[in-house]
C-alpha atoms as a PDB file:
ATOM      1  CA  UNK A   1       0.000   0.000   0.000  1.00  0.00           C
ATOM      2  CA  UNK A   2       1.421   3.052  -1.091  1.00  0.00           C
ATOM      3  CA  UNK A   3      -0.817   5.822  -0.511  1.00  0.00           C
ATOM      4  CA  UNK A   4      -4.548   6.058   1.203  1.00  0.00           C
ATOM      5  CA  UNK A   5      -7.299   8.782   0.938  1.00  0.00           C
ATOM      6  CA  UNK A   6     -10.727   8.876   2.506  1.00  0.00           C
ATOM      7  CA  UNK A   7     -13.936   9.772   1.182  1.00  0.00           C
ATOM      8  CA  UNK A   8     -17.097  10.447   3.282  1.00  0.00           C
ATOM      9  CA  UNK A   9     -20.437   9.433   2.505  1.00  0.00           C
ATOM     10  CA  UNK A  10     -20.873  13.170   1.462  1.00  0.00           C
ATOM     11  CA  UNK A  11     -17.719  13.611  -0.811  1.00  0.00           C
ATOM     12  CA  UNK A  12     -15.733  15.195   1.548  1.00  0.00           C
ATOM     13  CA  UNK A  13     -12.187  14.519   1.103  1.00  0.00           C
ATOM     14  CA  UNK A  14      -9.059  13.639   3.535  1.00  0.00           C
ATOM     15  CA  UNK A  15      -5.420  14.692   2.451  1.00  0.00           C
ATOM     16  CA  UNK A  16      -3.843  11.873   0.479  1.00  0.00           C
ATOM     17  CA  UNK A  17      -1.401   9.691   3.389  1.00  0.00           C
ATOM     18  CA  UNK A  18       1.438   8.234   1.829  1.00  0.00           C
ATOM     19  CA  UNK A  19       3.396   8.175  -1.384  1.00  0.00           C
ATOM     20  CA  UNK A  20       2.137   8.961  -4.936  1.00  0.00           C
ATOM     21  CA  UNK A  21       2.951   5.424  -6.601  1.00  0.00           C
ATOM     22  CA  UNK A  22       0.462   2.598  -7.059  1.00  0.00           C
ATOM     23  CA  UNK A  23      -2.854   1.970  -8.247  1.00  0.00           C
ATOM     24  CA  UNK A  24      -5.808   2.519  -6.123  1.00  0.00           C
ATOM     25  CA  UNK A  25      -9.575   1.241  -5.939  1.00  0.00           C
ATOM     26  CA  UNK A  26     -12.731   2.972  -4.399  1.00  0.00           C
ATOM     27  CA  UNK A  27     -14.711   0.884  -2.572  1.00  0.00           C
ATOM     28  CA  UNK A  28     -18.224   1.596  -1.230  1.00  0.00           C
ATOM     29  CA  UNK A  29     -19.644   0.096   1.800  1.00  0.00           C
ATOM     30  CA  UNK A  30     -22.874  -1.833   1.538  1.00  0.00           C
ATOM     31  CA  UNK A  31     -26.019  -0.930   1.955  1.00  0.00           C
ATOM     32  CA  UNK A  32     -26.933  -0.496   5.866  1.00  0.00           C
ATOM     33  CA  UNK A  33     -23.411  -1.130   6.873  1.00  0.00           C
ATOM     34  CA  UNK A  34     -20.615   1.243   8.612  1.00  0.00           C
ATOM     35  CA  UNK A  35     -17.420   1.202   9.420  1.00  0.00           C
ATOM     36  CA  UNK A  36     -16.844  -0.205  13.459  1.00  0.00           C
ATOM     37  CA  UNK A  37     -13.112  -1.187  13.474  1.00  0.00           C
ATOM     38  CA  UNK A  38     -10.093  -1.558  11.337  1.00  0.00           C
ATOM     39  CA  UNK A  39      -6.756  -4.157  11.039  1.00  0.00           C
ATOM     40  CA  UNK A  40      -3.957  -4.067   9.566  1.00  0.00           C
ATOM     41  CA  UNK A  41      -0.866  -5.806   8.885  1.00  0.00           C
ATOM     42  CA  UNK A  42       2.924  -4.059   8.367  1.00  0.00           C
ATOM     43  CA  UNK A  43       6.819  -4.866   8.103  1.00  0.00           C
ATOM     44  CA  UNK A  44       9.024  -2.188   6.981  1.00  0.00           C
ATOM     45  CA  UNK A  45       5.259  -0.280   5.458  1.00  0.00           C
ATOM     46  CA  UNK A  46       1.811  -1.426   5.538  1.00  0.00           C
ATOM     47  CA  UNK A  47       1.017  -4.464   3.576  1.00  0.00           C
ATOM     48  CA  UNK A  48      -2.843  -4.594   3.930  1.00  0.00           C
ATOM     49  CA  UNK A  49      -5.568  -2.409   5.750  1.00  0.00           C
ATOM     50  CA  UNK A  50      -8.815  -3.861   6.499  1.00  0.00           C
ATOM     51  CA  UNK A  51     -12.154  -2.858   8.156  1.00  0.00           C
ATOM     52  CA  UNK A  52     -14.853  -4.263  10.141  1.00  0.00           C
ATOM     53  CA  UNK A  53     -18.450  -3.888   9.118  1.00  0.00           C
ATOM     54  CA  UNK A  54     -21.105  -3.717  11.376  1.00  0.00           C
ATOM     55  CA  UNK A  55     -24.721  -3.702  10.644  1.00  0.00           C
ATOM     56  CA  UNK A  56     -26.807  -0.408  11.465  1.00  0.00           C
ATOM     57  CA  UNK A  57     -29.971  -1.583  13.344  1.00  0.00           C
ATOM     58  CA  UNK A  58     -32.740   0.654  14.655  1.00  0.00           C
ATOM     59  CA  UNK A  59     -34.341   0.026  17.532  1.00  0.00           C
ATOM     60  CA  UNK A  60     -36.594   1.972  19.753  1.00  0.00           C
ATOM     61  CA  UNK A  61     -36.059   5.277  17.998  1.00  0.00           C
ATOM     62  CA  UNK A  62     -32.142   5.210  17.977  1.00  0.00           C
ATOM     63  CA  UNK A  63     -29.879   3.298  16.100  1.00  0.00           C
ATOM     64  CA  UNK A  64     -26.956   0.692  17.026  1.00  0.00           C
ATOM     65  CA  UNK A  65     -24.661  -1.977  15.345  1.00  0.00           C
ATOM     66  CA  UNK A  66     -24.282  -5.586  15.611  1.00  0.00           C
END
């Protein structure tokens, strides 16, 4: 991994982290679904980024994940 950017579910950008080599991919999360945790692995840099996906639920009037 040679560089990472985030996007928001309303197009707001972060800065770009990292170098400017590589390809890159744009994933979308599905529908109903957020972002709860992340992992990772690294030697020298990082070799892969992950995230855990937790299912929004509503439930009397607020919301929560499972």
């Amino acid at each position: 991994m040679d560089s990472l950017t985030f996007i928001t579910n309303k197009g707001n950008r972060s800065p770009k982290y990292g170098g400017n080599g590589g390809s890159y991919s744009i994933e979308t999360l599905p529908e109903g679904y957020r972002i709860i945790g992340l992992f990772g692995r690294s030697a020298a840099r990082v070799d892969a980024l992950g995230f855990v996906l937790g299912k929004t639920v509503y439930k009397y009037g607020g919301y929560g994940t499972t």
